[in-house]
Protein backbone atom coordinates (compact mmCIF):
# COMPACT_ATOMS: atom_id res chain seq x y z
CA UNK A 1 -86.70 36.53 62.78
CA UNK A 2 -87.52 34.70 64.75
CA UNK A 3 -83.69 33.24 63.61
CA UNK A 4 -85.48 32.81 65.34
CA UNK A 5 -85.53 32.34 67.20
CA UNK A 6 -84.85 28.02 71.99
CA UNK A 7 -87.87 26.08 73.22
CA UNK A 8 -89.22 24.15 70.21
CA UNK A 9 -87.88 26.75 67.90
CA UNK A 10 -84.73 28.58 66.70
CA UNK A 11 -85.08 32.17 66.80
CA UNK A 12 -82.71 34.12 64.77
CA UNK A 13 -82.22 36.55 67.15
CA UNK A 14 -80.09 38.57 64.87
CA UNK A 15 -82.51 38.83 61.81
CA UNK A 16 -81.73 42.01 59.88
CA UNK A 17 -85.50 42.95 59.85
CA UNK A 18 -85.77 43.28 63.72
CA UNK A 19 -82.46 44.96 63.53
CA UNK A 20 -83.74 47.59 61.52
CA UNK A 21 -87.14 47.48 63.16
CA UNK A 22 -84.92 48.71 66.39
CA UNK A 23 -83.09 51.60 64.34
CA UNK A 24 -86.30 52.75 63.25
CA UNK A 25 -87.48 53.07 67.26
CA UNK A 26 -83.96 54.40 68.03
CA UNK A 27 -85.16 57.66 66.49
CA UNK A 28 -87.44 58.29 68.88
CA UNK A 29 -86.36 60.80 71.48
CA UNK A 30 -84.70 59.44 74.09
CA UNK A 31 -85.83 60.46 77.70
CA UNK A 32 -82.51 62.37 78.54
CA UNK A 33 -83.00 64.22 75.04
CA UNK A 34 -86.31 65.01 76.48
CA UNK A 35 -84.87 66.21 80.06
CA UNK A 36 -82.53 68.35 78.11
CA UNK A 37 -85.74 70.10 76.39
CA UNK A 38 -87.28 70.62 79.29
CA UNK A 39 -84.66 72.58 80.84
CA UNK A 40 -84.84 75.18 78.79
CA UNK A 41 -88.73 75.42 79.56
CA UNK A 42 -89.93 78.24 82.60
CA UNK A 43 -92.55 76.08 84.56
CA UNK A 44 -93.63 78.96 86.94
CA UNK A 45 -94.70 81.17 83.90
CA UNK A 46 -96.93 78.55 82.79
CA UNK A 47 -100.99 79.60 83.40
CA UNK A 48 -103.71 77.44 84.62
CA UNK A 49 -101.23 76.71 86.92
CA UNK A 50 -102.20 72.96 88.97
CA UNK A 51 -105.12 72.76 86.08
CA UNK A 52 -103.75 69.49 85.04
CA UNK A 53 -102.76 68.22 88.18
CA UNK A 54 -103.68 64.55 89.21
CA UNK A 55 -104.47 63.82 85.33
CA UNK A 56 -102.08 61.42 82.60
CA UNK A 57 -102.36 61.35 78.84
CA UNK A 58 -103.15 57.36 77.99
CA UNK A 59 -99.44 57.07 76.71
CA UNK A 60 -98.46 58.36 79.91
CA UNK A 61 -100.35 55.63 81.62
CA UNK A 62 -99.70 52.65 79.40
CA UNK A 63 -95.84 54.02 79.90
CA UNK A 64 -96.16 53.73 83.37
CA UNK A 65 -97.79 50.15 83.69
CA UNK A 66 -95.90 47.45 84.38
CA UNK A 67 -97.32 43.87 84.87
CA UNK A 68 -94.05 42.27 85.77
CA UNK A 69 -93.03 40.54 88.67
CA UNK A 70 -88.91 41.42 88.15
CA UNK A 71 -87.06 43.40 85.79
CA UNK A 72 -83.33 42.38 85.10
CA UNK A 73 -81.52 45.81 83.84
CA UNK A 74 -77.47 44.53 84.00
CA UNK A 75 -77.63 45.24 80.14
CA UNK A 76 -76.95 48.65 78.63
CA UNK A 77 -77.92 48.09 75.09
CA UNK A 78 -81.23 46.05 73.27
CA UNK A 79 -81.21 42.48 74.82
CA UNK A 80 -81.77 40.24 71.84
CA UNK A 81 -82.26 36.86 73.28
CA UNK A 82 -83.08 34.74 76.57
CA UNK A 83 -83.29 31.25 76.93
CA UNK A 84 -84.21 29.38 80.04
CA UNK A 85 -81.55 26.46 81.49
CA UNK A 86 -83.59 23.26 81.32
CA UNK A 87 -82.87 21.34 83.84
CA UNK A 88 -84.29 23.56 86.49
CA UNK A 89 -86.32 26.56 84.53
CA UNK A 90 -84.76 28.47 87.68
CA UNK A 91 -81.88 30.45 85.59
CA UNK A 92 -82.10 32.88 82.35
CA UNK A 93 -79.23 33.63 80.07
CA UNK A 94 -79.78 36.77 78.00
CA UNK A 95 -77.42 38.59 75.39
CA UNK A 96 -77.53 41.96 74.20
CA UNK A 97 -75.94 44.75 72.24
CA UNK A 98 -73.29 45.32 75.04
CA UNK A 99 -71.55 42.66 73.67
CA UNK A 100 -72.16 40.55 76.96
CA UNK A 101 -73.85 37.63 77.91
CA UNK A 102 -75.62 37.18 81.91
CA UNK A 103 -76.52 34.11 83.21
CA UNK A 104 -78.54 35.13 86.20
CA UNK A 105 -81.43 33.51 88.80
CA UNK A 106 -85.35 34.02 87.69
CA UNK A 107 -86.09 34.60 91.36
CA UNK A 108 -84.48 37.23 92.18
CA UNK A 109 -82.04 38.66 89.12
CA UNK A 110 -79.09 37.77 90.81
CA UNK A 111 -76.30 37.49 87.82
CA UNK A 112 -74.60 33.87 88.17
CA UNK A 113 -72.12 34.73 85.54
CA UNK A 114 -71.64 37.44 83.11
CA UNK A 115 -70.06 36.51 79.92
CA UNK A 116 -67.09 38.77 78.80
CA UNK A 117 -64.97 38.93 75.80
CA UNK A 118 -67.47 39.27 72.92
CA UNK A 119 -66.48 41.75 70.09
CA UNK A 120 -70.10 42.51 68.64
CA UNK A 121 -73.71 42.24 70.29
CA UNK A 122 -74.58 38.78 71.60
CA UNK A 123 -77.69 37.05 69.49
CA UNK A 124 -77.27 34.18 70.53
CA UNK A 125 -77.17 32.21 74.11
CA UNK A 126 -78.28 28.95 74.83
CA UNK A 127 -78.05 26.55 77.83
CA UNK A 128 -76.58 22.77 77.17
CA UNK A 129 -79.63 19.87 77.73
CA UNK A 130 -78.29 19.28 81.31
CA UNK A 131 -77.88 23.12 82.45
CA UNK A 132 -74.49 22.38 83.04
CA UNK A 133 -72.65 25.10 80.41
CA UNK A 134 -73.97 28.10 78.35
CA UNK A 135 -72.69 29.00 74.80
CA UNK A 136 -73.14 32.92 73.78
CA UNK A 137 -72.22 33.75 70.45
CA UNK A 138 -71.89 37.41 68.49
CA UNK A 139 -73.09 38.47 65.23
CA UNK A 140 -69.23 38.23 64.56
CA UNK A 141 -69.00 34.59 64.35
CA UNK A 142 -67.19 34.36 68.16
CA UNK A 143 -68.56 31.78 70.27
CA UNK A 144 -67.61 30.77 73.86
CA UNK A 145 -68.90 27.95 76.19
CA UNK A 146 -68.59 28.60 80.01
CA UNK A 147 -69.07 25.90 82.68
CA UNK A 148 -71.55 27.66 85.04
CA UNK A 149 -70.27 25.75 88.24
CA UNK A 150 -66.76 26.96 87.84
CA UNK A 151 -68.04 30.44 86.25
CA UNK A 152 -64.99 29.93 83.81
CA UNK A 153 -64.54 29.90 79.98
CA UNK A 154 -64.03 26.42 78.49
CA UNK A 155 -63.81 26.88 74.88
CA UNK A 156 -64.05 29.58 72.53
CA UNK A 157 -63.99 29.30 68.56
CA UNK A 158 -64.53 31.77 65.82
CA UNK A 159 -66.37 31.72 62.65
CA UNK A 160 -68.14 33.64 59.88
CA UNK A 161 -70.96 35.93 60.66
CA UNK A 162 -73.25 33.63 62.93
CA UNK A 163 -77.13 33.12 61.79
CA UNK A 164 -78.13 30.72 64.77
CA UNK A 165 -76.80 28.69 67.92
CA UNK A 166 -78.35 25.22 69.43
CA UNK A 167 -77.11 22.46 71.76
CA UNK A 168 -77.87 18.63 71.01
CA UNK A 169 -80.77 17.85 72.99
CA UNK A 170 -78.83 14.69 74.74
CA UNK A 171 -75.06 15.62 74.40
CA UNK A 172 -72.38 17.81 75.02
CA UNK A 173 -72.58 18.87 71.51
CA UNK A 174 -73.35 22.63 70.14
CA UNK A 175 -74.13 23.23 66.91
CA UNK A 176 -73.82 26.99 64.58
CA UNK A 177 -75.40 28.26 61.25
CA UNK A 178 -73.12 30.81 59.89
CA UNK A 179 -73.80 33.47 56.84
CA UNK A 180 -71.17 31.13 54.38
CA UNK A 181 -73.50 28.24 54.18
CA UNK A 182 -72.19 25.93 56.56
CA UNK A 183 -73.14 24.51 59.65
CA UNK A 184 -70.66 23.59 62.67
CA UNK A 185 -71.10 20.99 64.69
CA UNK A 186 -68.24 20.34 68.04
CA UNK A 187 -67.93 18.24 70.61
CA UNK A 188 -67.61 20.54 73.95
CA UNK A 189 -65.06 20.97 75.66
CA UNK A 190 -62.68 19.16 73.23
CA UNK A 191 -63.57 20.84 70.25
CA UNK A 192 -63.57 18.10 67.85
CA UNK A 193 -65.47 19.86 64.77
CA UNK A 194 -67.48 18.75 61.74
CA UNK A 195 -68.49 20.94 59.47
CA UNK A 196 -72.07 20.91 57.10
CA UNK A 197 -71.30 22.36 53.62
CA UNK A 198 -74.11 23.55 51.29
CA UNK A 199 -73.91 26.03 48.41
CA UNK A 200 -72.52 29.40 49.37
CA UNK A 201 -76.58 30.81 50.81
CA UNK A 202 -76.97 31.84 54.15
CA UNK A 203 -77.85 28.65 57.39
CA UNK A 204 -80.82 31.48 58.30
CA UNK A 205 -82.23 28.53 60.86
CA UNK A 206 -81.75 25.19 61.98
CA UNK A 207 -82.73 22.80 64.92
CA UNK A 208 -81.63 19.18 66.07
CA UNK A 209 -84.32 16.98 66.09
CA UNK A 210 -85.34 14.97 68.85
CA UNK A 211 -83.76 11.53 68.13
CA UNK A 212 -80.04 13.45 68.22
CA UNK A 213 -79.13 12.21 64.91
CA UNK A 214 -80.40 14.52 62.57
CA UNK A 215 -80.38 18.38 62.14
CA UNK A 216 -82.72 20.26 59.54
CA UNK A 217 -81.30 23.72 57.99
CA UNK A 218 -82.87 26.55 56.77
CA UNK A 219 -81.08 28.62 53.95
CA UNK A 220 -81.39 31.97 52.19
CA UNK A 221 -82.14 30.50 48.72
CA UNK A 222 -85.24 28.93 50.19
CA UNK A 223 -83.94 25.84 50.35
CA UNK A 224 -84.13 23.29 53.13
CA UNK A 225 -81.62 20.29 54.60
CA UNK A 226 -82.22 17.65 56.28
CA UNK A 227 -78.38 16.28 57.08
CA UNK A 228 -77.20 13.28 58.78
CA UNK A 229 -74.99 13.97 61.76
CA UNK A 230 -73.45 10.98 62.04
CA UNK A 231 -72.66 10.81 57.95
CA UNK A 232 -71.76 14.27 57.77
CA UNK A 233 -74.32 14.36 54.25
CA UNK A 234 -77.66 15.63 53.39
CA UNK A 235 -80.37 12.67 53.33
CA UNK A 236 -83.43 15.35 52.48
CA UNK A 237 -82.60 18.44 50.30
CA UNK A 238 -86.55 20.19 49.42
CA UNK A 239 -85.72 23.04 47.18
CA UNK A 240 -87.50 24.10 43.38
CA UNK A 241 -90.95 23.98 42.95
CA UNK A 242 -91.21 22.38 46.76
CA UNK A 243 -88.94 24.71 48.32
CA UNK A 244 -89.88 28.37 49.73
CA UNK A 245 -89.50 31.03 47.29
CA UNK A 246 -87.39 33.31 49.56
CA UNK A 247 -85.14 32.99 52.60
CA UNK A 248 -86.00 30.81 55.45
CA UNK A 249 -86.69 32.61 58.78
CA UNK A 250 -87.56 29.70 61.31
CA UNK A 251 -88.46 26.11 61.61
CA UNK A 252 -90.13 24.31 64.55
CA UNK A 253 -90.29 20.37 64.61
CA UNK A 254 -93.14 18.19 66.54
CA UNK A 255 -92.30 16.32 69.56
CA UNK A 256 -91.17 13.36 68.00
CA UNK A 257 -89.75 15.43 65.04
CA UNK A 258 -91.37 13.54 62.24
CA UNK A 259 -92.66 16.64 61.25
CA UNK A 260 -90.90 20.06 60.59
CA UNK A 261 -93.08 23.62 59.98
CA UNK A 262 -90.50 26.15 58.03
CA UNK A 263 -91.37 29.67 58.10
CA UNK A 264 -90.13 31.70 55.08
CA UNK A 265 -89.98 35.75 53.45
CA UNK A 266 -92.45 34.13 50.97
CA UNK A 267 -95.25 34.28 52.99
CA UNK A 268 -95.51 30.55 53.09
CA UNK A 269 -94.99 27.73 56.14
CA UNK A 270 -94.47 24.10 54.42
CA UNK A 271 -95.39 21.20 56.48
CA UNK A 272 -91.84 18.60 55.71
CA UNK A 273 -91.75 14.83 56.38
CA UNK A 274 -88.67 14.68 58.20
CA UNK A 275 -88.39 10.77 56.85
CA UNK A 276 -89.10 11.32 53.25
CA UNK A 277 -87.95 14.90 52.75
CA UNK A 278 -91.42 14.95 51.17
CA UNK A 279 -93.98 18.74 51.52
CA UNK A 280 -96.82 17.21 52.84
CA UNK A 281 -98.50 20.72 53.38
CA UNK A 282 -98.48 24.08 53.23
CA UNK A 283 -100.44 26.73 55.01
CA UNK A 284 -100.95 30.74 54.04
CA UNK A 285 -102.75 33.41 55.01
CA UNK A 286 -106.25 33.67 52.80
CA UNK A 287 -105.48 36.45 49.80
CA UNK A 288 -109.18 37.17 49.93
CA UNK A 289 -108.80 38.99 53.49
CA UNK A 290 -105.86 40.54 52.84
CA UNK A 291 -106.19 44.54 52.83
CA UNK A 292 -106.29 45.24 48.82
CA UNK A 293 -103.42 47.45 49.13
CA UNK A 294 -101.15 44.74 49.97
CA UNK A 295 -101.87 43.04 47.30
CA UNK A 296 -98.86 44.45 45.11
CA UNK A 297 -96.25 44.84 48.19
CA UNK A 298 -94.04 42.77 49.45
CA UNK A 299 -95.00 39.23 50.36
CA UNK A 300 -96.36 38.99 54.31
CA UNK A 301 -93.17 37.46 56.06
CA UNK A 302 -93.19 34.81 58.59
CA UNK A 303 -91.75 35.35 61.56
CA UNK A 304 -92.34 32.50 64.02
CA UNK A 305 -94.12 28.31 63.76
CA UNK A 306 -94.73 26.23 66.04
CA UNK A 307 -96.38 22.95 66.73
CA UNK A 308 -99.30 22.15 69.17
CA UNK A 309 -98.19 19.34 71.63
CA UNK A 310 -101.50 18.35 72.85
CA UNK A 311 -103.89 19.43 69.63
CA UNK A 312 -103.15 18.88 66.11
CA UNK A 313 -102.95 22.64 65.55
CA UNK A 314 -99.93 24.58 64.00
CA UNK A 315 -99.50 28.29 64.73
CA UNK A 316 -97.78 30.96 62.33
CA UNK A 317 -97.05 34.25 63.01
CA UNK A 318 -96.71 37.12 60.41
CA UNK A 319 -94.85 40.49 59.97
CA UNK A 320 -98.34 42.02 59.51
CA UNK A 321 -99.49 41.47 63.03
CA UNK A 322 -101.65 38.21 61.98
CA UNK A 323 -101.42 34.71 64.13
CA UNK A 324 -102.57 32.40 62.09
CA UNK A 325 -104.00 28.88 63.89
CA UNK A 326 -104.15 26.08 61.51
CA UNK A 327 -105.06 22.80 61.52
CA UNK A 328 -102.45 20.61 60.65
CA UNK A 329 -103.49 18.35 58.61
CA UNK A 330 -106.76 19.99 56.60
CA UNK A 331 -104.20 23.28 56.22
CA UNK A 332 -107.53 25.19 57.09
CA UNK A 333 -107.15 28.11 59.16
CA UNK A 334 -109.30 27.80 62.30
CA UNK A 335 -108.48 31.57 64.30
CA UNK A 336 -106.91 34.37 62.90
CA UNK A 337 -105.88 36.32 66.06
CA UNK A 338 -104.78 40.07 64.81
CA UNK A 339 -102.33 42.41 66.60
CA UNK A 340 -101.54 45.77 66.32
CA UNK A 341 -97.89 45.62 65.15
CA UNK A 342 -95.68 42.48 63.35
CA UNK A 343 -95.07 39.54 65.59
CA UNK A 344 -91.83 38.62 66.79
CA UNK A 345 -91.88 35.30 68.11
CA UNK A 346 -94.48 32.59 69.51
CA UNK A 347 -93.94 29.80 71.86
CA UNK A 348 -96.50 27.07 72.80
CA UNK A 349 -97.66 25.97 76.29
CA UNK A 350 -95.54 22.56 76.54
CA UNK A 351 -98.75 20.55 77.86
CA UNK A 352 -101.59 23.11 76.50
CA UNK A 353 -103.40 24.71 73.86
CA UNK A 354 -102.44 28.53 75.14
CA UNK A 355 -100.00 29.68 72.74
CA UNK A 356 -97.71 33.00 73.56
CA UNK A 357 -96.91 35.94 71.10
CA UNK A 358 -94.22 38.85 71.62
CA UNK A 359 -95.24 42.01 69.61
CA UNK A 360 -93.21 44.95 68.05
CA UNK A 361 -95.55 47.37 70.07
CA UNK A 362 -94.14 45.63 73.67
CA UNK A 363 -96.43 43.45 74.84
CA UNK A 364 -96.52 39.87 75.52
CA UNK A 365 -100.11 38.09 74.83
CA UNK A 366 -101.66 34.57 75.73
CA UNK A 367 -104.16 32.96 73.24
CA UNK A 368 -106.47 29.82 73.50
CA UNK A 369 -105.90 28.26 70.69
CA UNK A 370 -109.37 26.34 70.47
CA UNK A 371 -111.19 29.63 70.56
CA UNK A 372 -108.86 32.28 69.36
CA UNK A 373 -109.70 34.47 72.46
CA UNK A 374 -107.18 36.30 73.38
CA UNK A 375 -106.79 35.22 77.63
CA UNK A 376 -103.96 37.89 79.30
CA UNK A 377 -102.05 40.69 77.74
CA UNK A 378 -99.32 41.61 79.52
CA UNK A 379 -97.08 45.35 79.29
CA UNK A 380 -94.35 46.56 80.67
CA UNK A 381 -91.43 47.44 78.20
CA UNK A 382 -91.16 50.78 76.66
CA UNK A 383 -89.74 49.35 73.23
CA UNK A 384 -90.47 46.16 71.29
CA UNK A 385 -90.19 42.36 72.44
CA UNK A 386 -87.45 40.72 71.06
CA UNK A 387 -87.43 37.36 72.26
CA UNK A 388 -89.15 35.19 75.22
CA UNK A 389 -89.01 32.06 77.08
CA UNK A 390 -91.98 30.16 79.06
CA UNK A 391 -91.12 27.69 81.12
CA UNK A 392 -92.37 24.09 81.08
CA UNK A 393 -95.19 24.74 83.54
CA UNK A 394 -96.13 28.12 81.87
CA UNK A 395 -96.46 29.91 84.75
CA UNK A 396 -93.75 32.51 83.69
CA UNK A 397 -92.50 34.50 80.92
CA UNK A 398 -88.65 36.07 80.56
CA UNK A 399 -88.53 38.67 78.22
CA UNK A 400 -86.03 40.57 75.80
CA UNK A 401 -86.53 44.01 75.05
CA UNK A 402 -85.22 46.89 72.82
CA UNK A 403 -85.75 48.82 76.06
CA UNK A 404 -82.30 47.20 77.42
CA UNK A 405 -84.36 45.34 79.90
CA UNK A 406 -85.35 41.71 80.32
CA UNK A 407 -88.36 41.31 82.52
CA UNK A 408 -89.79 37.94 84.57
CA UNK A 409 -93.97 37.84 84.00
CA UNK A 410 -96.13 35.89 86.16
CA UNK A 411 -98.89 34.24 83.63
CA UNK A 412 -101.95 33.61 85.94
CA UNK A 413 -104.36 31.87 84.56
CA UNK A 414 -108.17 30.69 85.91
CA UNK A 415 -107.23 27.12 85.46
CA UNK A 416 -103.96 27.27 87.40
């Protein structure tokens, strides 16, 4: 989900899988359930009394180890997604299940602006392309743009349940996928609104592409749009035998976005000339390696894509815990770099071949794409990653946690 999805992908930050992924952790004790326990416990009657002392259990030390360089802890629910402004790189915004929104400084965590008014838990929250506003959106379909100078709302407009939320890369334009089918598309602040219509299946993902005039949408039925912005039509629909099998979950494009990677529940990524609406490849995880028992389950989902600027590589990340490097045009599998739990989201280096992965277990790696290696591992959250930014140097992290905390990470790296 990663509805993925800001950077060069759309996260959808509200996917139902990571939802329940959270409930599932929410039945963990919680540590004032704990406290309460322990109240009832007589320490002094304990023997071996100071036996233990100076030693930790590993959980107890992995709990306690935190690699960050700043933790931001305004919310008081799951934070679901961050996004860095970027102009400067210097600001986050970050939603959450508090139903709020904070735009506040990397630096230090000082909140610039907290964004009131929602009526359900913020997925989405997005900067404009010149820093200058910041659009929050809940899973109820309200959106609201604030100018960040003024710290006031400018405009604020409701629809059905909201999949995903994305600025035009050039304008003062936002864009929405919502659960009916359609996608928005207003002009900020006046609100002057078109409006995508496509069979009544779910916009699970979309993203502008670079030259501003064109917008490719994801759907539940597996199929994929490519629609004219100006015309207000579809000049690409890929759907049947060329189309995913199940819902979309998240699309990258390249840097010139000729190309465009979709991630579906299906298992598969399809490589899509943005031009000709035409497959042009296709890349999945080798059925031969697979454990045998997951043969007959549920197809591996993909969570996350993204393209290589500097190599022609494509990374895909799965449910299972498997990034999958690939080259992009042989659709051969070069590194297959496992983790312990699904994968959330990735996010390549904007000028490198180190791509980032957040992990349902909490931590937040760096791989080398050319070897596989993984290069720094970095913990600190008590609950699973939900969403993270690099900035365009990658030099830091932000983070978004089930923990209620979003945390700043300093990536050091030999070469830096």
């Amino acid at each position: 989900m990663d509805n993925n999805t800001q950077g060069d992908t759309i996260d959808l930050y509200g996917d139902e899988e990571i939802i329940e992924v959270i409930d599932l952790n929410d039945m963990d004790p919680e540590p004032d359930d704990l406290a309460g326990d322990l109240e009832d416990i007589d320490f002094e009657d304990a023997g071996n009394e100071g036996d233990d002392e100076g030693w930790e259990t590993e959980d107890e030390m992995e709990a306690e180890q935190d690699d960050s360089e700043l933790t931001f802890s305004k919310h008081k629910g799951s934070v679901f997604c961050v996004s860095l402004d970027p102009a400067t790189n210097s600001m986050a915004v970050t939603g959450g299940e508090d139903d709020k929104a904070y735009v506040w400084r990397v630096s230090d965590g000082e909140v610039l602006l907290e964004c009131t008014g929602h009526k359900d838990s913020v997925t989405c929250a997005v900067f404009s392309h010149d820093s200058s506003m910041v659009a929050s959106g809940d899973m109820g379909g309200l959106i609201k743009v604030w100018n960040i100078e003024t710290k006031e709302e400018i405009w604020s407009f409701e629809v059905a349940d909201l999949e995903w939320l994305e600025w035009h890369p050039c304008a003062a334009v936002l864009l929405a996928g919502t659960d009916d089918g359609n996608m928005w598309m207003w002009k900020i602040p006046s609100g002057e609104c078109k409006t995508f219509q496509s069979a009544a299946s779910q916009a699970t993902c979309g993203k502008v592409l670079p030259d501003g005039k064109r917008a490719v949408v994801g759907y539940e039925d597996g199929t994929v749009r490519v629609w004219d912005l100006k015309q207000g039509n579809a000049a690409h629909v890929i759907k049947g035998h060329d189309g995913h099998r199940g819902a979309l979950t998240c699309l990258s494009c390249n840097k010139d976005g000729s190309l465009v990677l979709t991630g579906s529940v299906d298992g598969f990524a399809k490589l899509i000339n943005t031009a000709t609406g035409k497959v042009v490849g296709q890349y999945s995880l080798d059925v031969a390696k697979v454990k045998p028992s997951q043969h007959d389950e549920e197809p591996n989902s993909i969570e996350s894509v993204g393209f290589c600027n500097i190599l022609p590589l494509v990374a895909v990340a799965y449910l299972d815990g498997t990034l999958g490097v690939y080259d992009l045009s042989s659709q051969v599998m070069r590194h297959r770099c496992q983790h312990e739990a699904g994968i959330v989201h990735l996010q390549w280096e904007d000028s490198s071949s180190v791509v980032s992965t957040c992990c349902l277990d909490g931590a937040l790696r760096l791989w080398d794409a050319r070897t596989g290696s993984i290069m720094a591992e970095y913990h600190g959250h008590s609950a699973e990653i939900l969403n993270f930014a690099i900035n365009r140097e990658g030099t830091f992290a932000v983070t978004a946690s089930g923990d209620n905390q979003s945390k700043v990470f300093c990536l050091q790296r030999p070469d830096r």
